[in-house]
Each structure stands twice: as C-alpha cells, then as structure tokens.
Protein backbone atom coordinates (compact mmCIF):
# COMPACT_ATOMS: atom_id res chain seq x y z
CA UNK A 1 0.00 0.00 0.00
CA UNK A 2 3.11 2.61 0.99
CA UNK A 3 4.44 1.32 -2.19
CA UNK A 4 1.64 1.44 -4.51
CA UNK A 5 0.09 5.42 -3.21
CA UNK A 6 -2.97 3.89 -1.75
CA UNK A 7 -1.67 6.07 1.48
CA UNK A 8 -3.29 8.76 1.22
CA UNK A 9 -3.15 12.10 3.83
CA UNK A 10 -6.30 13.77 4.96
CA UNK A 11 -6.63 17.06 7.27
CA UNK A 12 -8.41 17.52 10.11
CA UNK A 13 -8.03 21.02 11.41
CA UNK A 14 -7.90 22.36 14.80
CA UNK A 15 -10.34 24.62 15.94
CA UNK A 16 -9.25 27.18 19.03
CA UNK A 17 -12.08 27.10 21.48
CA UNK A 18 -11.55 30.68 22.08
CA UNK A 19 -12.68 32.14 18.98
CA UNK A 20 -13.54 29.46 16.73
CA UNK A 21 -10.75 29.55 13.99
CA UNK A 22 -8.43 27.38 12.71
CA UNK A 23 -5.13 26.93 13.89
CA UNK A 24 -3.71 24.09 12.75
CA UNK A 25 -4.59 20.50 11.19
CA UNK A 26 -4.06 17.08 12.11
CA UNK A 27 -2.49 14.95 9.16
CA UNK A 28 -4.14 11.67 9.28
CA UNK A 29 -3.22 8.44 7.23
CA UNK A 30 -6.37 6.88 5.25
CA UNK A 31 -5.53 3.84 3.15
CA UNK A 32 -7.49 3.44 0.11
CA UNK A 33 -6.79 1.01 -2.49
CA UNK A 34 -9.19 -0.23 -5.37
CA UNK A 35 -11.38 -2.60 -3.33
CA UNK A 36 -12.42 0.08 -0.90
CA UNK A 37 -10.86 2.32 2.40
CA UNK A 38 -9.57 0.61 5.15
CA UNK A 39 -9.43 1.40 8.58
CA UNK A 40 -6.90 2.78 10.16
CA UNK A 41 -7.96 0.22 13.07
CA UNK A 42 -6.74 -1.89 11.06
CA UNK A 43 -3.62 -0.97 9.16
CA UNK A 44 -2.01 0.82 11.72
CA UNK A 45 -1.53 -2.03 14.10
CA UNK A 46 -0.92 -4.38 10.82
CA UNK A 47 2.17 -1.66 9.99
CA UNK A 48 3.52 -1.60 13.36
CA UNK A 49 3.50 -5.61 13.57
CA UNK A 50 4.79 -6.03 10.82
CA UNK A 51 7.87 -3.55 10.76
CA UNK A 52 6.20 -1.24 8.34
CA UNK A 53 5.04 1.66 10.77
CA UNK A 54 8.54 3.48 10.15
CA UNK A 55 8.27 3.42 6.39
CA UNK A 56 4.35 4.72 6.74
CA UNK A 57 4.69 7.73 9.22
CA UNK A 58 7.60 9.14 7.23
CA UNK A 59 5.74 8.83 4.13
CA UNK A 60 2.68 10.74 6.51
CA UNK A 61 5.47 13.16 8.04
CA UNK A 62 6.96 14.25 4.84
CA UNK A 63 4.01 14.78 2.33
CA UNK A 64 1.89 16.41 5.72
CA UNK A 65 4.70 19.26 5.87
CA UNK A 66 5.03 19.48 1.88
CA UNK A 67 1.22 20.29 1.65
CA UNK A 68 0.92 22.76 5.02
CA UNK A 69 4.11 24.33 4.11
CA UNK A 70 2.83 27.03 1.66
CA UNK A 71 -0.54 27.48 4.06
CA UNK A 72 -0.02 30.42 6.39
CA UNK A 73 0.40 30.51 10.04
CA UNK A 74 -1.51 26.45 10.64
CA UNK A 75 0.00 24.23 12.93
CA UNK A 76 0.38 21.18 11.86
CA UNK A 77 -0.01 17.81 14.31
CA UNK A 78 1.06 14.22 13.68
CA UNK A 79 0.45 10.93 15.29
CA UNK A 80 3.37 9.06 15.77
CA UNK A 81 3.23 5.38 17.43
CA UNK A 82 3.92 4.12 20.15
CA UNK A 83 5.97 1.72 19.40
CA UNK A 84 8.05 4.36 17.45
CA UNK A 85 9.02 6.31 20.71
CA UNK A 86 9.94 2.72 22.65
C-alpha cells in the first residue's frame, strides 16, 4: 500500500475554542486502495507488527509538511506510534 500510493493524507483542522478559527490540522493516514478504504484500526496495528510503521509515518510526516508548508500561520499535528518512541 506505501508502495503502490494507496496512502493517502487527509486534514483535520484544529479549531481554538476561544474564537472558533483554525489553527492548525491534524495529518491523518487513510488507506485506500481499489477494493475500498480501510481502517486505520486496522492498518495501523498491521504496519507496526509487521515492521512497516517506520516506512508509513515518514511517508505521513513528509508529504503532511510538503502540503501545510505554503498554508499560512496552521500548525500542523502528527500521530506518531507508540511503538516508534519505545
């Protein structure tokens, strides 16, 4: 799936409770190949068993800061696993 693009990122954004805007988005992984979405239930823990979770948040990490790069003044939040900071 990392391989073939069916990674794809989606934003969330972050509203301040304040005032109501935005002040940032949350990059989140959706994996959608031909034969429909999956969960992220469900590939997450199948990348992090099977050595893959590395390979998938960098892909998330890099194309979530191309894309918010050249949007102004958004924060931009990532989920990294677990097992990642062990």
């Amino acid at each position: 799936a990392i391989e073939q693009d069916e990674i794809k990122i989606v934003f969330q954004p972050l509203i301040a409770a304040t005032d109501g805007e935005i002040n940032g988005v949350e990059a989140l992984a959706r994996w959608v190949p031909p034969t429909g979405t999956v969960s992220p239930e469900v590939f997450i823990p199948l990348a992090e068993k099977s050595g893959l979770i590395e390979a998938l948040t960098r892909k998330i990490l890099l194309g979530s800061i191309r894309t918010v790069s050249c949007w102004q003044s958004l924060e931009l939040s990532v989920n990294v696993s677990p097992i990642q900071l062990c």
